[in-house]
N, C-alpha and C. Protein backbone atom coordinates (compact mmCIF):
# COMPACT_ATOMS: atom_id res chain seq x y z
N UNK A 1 62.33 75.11 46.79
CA UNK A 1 62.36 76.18 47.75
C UNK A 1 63.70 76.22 48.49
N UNK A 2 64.33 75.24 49.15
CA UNK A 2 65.42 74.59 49.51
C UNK A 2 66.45 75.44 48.12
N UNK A 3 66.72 75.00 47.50
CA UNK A 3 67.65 75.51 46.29
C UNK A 3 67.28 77.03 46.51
N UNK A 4 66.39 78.06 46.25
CA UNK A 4 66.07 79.31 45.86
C UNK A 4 66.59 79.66 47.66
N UNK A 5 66.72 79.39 48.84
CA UNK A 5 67.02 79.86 49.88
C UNK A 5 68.47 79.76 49.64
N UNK A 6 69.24 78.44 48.72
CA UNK A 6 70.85 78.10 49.10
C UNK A 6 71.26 79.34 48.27
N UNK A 7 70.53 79.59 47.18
CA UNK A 7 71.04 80.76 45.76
C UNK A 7 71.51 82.29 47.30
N UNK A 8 69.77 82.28 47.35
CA UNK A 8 70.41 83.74 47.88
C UNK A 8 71.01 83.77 49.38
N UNK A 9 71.29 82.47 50.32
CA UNK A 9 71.97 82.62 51.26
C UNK A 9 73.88 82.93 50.69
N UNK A 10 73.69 82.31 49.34
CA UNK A 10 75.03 82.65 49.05
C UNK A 10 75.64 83.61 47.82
N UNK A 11 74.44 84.46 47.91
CA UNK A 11 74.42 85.97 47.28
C UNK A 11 74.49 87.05 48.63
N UNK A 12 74.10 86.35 49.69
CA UNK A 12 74.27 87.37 50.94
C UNK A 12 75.80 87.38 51.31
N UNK A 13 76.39 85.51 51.51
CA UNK A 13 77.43 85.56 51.88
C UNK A 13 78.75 86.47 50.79
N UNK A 14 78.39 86.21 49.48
CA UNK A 14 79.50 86.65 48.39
C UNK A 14 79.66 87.89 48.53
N UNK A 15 77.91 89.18 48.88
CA UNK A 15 77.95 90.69 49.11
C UNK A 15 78.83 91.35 50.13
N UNK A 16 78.73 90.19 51.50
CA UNK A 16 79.53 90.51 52.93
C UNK A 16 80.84 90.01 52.58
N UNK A 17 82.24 89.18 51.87
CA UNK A 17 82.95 88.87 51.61
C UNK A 17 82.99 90.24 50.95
N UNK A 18 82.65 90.68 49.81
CA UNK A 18 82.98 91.50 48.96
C UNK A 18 83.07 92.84 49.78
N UNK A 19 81.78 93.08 50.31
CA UNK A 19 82.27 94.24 51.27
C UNK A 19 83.50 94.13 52.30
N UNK A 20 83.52 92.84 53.04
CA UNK A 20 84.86 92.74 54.08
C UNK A 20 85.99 93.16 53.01
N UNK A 21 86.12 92.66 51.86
CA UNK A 21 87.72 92.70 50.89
C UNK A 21 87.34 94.25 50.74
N UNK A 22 86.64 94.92 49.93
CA UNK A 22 86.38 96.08 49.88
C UNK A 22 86.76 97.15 50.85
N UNK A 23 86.35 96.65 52.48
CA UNK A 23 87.07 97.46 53.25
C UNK A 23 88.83 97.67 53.68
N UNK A 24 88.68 96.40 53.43
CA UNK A 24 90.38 96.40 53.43
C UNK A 24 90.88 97.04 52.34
N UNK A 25 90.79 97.15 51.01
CA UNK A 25 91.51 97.53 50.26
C UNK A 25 91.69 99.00 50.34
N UNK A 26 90.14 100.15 50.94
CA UNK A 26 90.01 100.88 51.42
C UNK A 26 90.95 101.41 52.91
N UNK A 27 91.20 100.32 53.86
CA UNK A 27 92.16 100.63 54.21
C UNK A 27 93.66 100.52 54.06
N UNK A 28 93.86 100.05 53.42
CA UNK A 28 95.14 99.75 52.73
C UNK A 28 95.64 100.99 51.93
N UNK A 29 94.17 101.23 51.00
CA UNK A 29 94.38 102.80 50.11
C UNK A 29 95.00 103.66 51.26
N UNK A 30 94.20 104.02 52.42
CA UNK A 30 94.44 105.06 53.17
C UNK A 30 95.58 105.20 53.97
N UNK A 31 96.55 103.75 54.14
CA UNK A 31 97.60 103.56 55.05
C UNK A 31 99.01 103.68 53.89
N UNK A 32 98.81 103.18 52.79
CA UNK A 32 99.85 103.79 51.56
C UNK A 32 99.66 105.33 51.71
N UNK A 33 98.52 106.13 51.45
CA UNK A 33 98.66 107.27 51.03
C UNK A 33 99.36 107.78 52.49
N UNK A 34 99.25 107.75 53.85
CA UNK A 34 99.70 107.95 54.89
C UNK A 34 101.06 107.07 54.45
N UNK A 35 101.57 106.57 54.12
CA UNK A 35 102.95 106.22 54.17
C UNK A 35 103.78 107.16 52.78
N UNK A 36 102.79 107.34 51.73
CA UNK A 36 103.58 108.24 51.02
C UNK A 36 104.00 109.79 51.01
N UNK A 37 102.89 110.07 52.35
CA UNK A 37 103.08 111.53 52.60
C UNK A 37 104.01 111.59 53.79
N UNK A 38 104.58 110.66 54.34
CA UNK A 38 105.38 110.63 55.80
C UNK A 38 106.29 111.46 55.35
N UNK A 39 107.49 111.36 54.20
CA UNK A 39 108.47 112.54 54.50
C UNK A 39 107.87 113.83 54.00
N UNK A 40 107.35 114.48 53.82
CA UNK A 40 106.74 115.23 53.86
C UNK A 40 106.17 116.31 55.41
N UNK A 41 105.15 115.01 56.20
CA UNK A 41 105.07 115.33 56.86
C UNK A 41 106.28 115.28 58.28
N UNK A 42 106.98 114.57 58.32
CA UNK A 42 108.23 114.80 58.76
C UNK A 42 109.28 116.14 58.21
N UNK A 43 109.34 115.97 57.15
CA UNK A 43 110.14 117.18 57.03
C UNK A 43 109.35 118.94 57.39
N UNK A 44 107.63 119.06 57.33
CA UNK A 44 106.72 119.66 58.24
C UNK A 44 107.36 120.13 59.84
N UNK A 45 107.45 118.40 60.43
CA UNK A 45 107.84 118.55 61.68
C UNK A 45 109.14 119.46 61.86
N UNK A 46 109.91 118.88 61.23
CA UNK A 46 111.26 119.07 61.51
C UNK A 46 111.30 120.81 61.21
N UNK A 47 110.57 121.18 60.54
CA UNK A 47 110.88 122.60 60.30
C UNK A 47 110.30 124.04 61.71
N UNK A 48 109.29 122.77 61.83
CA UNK A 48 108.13 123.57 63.09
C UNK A 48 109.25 123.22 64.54
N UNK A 49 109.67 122.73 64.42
CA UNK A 49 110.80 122.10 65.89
C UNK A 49 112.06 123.19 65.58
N UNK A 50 112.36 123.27 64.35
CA UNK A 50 113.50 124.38 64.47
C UNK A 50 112.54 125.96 64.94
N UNK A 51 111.95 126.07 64.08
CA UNK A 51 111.06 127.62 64.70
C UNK A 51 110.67 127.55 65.84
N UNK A 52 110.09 126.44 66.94
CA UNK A 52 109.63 126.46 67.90
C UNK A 52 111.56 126.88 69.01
N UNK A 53 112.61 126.00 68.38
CA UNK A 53 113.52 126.20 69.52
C UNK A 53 113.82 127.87 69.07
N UNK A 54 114.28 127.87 68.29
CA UNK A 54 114.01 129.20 67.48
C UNK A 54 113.79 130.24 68.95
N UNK A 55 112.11 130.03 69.20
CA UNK A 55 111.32 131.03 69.74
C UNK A 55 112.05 131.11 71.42
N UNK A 56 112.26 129.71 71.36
CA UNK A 56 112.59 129.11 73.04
C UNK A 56 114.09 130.12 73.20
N UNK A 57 115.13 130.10 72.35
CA UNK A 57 116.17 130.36 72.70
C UNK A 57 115.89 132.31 72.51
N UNK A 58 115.13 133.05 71.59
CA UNK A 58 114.57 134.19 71.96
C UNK A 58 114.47 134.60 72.79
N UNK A 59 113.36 134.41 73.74
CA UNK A 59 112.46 134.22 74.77
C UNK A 59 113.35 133.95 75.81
N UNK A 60 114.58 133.38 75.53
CA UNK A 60 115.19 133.60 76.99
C UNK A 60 116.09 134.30 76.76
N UNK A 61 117.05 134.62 75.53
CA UNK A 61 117.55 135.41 75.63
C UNK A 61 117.09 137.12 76.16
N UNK A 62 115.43 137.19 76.03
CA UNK A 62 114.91 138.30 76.07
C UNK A 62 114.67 139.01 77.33
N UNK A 63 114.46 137.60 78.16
CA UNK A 63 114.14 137.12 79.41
C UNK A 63 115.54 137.68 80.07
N UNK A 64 116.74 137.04 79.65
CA UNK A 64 117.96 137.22 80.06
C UNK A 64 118.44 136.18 81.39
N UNK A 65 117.24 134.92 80.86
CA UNK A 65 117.81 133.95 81.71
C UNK A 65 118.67 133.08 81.26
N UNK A 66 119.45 132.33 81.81
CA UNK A 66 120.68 131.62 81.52
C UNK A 66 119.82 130.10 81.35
N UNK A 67 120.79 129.21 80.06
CA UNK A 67 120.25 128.11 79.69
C UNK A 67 120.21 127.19 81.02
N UNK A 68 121.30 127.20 81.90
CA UNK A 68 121.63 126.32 82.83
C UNK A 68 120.76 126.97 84.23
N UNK A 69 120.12 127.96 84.18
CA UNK A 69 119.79 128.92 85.46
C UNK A 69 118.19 128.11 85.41
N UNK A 70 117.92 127.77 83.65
CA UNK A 70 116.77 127.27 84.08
C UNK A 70 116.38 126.01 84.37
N UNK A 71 117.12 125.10 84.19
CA UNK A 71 117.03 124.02 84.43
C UNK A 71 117.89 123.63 86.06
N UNK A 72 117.81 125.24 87.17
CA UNK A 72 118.50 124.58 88.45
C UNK A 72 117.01 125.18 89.30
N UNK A 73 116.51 125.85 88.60
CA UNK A 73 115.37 126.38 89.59
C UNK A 73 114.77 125.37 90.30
N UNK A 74 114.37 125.38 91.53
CA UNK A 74 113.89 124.95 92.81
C UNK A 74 112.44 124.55 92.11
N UNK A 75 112.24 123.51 92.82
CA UNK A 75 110.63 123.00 92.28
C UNK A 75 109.71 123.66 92.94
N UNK A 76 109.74 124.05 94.10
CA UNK A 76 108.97 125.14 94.89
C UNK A 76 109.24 126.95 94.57
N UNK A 77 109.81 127.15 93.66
CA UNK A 77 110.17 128.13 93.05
C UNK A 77 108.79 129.43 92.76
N UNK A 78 108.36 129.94 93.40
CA UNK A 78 106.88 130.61 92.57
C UNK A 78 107.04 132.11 91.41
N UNK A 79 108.45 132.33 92.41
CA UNK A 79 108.84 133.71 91.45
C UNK A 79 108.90 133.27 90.24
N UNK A 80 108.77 134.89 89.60
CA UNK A 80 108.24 135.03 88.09
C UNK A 80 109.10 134.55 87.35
N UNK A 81 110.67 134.64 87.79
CA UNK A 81 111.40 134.06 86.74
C UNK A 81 111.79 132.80 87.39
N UNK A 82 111.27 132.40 88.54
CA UNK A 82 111.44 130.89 88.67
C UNK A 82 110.76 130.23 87.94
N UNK A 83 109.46 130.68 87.52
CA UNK A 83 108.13 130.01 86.70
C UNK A 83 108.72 130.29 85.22
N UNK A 84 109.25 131.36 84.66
CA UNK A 84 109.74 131.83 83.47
C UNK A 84 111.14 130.96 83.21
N UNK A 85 111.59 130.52 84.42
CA UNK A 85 112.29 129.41 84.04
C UNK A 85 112.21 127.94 83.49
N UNK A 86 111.11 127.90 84.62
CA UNK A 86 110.62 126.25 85.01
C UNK A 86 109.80 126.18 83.61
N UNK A 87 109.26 127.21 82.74
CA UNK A 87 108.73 127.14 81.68
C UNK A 87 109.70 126.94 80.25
N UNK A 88 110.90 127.66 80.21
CA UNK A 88 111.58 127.39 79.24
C UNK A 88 112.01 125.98 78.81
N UNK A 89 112.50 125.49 80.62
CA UNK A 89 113.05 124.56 80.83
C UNK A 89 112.36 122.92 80.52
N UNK A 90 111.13 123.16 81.11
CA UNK A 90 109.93 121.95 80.16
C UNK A 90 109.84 122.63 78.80
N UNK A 91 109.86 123.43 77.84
CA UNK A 91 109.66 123.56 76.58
C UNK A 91 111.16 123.01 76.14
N UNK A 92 112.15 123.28 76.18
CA UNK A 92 113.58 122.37 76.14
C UNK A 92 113.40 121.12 76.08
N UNK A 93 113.03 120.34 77.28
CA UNK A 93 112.95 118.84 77.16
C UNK A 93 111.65 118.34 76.00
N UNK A 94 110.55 118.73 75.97
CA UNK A 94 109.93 118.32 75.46
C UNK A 94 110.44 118.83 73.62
N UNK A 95 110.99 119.75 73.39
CA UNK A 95 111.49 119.99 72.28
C UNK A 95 112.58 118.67 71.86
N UNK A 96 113.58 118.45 72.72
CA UNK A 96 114.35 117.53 72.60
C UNK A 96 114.12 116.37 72.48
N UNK A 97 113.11 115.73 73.09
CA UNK A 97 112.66 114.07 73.17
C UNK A 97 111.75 114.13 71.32
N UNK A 98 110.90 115.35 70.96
CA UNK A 98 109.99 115.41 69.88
C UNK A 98 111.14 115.25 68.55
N UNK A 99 112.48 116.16 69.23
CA UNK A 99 113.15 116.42 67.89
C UNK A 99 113.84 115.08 67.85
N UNK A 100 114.42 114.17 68.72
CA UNK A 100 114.75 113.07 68.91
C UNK A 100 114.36 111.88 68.01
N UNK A 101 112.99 111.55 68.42
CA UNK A 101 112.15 111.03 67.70
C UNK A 101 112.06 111.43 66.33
N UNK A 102 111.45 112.42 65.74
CA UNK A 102 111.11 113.14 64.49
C UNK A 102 113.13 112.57 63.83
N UNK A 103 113.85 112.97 64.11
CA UNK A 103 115.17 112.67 63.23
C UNK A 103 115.79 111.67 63.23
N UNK A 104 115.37 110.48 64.14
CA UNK A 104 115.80 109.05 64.12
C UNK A 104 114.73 109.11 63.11
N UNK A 105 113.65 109.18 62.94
CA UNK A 105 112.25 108.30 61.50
C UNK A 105 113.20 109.14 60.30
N UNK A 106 113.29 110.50 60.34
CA UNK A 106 113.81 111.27 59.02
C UNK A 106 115.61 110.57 58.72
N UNK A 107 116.29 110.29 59.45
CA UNK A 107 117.03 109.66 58.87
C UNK A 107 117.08 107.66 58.61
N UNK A 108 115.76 107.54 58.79
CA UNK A 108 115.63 105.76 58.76
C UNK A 108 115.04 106.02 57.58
N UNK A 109 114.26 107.22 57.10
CA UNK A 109 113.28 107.50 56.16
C UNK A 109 114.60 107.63 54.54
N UNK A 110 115.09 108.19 55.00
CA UNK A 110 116.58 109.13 53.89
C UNK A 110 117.42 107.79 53.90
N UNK A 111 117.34 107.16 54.73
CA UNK A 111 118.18 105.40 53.93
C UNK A 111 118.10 105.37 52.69
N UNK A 112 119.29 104.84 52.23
CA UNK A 112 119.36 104.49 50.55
C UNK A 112 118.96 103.65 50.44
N UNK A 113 118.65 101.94 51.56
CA UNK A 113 118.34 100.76 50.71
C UNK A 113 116.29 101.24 50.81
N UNK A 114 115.61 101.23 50.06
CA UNK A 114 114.42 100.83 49.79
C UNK A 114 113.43 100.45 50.88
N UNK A 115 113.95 99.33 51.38
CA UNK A 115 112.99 98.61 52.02
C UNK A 115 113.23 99.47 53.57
N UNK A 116 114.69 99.64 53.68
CA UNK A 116 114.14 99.92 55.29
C UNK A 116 113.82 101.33 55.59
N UNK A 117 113.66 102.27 53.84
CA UNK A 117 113.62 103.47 54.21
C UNK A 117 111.40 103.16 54.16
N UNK A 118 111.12 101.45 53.64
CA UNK A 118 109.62 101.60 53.79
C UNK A 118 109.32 101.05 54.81
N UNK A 119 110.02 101.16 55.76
CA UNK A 119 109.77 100.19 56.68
C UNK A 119 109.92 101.40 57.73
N UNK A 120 110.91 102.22 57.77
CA UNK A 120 110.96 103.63 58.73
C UNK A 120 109.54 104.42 58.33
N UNK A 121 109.07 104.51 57.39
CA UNK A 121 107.75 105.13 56.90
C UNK A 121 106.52 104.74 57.69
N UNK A 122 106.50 103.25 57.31
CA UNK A 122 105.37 102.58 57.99
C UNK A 122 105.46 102.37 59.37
N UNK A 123 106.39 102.94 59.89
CA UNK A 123 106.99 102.89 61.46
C UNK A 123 106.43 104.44 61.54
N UNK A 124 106.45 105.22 61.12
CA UNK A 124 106.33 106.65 61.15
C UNK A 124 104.52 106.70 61.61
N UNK A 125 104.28 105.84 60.49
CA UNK A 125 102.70 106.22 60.58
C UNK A 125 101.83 105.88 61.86
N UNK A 126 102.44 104.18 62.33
CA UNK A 126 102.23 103.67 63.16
C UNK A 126 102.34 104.59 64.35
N UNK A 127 103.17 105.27 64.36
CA UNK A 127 103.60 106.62 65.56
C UNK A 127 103.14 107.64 65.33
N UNK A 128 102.29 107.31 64.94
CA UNK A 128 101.70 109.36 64.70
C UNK A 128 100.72 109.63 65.36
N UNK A 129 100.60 108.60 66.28
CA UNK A 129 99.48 109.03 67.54
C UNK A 129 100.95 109.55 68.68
N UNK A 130 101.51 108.92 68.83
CA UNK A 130 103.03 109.33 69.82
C UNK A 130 103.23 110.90 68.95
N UNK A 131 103.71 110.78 68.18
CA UNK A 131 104.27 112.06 67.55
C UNK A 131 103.19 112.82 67.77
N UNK A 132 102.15 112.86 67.31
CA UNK A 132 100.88 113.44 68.30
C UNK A 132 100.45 114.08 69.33
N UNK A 133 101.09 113.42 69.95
CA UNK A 133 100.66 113.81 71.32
C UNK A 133 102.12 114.31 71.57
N UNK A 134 103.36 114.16 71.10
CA UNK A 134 104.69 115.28 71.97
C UNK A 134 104.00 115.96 71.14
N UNK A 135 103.58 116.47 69.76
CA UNK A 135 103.23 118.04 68.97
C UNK A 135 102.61 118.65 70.10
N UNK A 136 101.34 117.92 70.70
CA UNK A 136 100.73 118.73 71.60
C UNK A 136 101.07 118.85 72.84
N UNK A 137 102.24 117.54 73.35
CA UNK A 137 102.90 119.01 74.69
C UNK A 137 104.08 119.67 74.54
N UNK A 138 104.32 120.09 73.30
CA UNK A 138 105.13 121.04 72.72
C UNK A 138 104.77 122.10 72.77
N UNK A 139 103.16 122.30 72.37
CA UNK A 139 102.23 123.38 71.94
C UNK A 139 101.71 123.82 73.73
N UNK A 140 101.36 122.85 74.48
CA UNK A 140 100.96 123.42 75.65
C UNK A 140 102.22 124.05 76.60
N UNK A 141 103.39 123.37 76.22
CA UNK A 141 104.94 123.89 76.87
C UNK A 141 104.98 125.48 76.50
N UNK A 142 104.41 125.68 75.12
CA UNK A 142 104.67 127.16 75.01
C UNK A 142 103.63 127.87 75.26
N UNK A 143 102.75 127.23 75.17
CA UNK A 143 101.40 128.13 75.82
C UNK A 143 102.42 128.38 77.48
N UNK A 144 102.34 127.34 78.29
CA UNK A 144 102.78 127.87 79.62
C UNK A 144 103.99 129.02 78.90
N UNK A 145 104.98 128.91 78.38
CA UNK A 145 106.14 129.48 78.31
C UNK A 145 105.25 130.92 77.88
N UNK A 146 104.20 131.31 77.04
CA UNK A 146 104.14 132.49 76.61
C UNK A 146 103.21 132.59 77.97
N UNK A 147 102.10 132.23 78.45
CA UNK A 147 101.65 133.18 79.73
C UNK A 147 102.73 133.50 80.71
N UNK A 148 104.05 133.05 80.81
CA UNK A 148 105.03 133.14 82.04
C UNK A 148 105.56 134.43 81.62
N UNK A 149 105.59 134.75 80.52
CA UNK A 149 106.49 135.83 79.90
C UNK A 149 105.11 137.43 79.94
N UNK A 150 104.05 136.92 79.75
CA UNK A 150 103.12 137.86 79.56
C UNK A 150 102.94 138.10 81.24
N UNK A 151 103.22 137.43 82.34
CA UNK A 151 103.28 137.85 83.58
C UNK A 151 104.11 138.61 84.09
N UNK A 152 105.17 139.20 83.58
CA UNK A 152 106.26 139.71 83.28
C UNK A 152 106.46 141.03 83.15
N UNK A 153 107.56 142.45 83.84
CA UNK A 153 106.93 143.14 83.23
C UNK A 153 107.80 143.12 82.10
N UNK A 154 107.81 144.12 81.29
CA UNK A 154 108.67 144.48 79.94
C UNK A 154 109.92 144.61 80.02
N UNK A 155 110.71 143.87 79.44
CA UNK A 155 112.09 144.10 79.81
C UNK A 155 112.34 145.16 79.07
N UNK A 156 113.49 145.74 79.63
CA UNK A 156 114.18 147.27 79.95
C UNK A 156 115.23 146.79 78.75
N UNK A 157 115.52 148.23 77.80
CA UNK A 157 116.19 148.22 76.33
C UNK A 157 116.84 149.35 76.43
N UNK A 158 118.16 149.45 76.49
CA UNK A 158 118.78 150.75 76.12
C UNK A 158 118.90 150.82 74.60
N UNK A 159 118.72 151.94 74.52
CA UNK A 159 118.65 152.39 72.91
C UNK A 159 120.14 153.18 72.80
């Protein structure tokens, strides 16, 4: 009886080993395939950061506020184009620190030696909760930036 308990206490232990290795290899699958899609998804970024400044430098040209006018506005500022400022002006920085980031990994990624362009990769992935979260106060910078502009009235066009 003794023997028939040792058999299957170590048919339980071999199933839970096999499942623990099993999960790992499972995560391992999933952290390669996330490291083989990084330039990819970097070069994604990098394209959405040019269209986003893209929109930013539009939008004020449209506005007809000055790059430097917005970044002097008063923090107590409430007027429309103080806010239409104070809005460009956080979509700017936060564009800059995202694009910052995003082109230090894309050029550690574009290294010729091998290893440290897998080593910028697996650095990439590791950050994609950071990269993450600037995408999304990139996305809320222009949300503010487009309600500041929709408060607005229509700017005036000679034809």
């Amino acid at each position: 009886m003794a023997e028939v308990l040792g058999v299957v206490a170590s048919g339980i232990a071999v199933a839970q080993a096999a499942q623990t290795v099993g999960g790992v290899v499972l995560s391992l699958s999933r952290l390669w395939n996330e490291v083989k899609d990084v330039p990819d998804t970097i070069r994604d970024l990098l394209e959405e950061l040019e269209l986003a400044g893209k929109l930013v430098d539009a939008t004020e040209t449209e506005l007809g506020i000055a790059g430097a006018a917005a970044a002097a506005v008063p923090q107590g500022d409430a007027s429309l184009t103080g806010l239409q400022s104070l809005a460009i002006h956080r979509c700017r920085q936060v564009h800059k620190h995202l694009r910052d980031i995003v082109e230090d990994l894309a050029a550690d990624i574009a290294s010729s030696r091998r290893r440290k362009s897998l080593l910028a990769k697996g650095k990439a992935v590791l950050k994609k909760d950071a990269l993450g979260n600037y995408e999304k106060r990139l996305q809320k910078a222009l949300r503010f930036l487009d309600s500041a502009v929709q408060l607005g009235p229509a700017p005036t066009r000679s034809i």
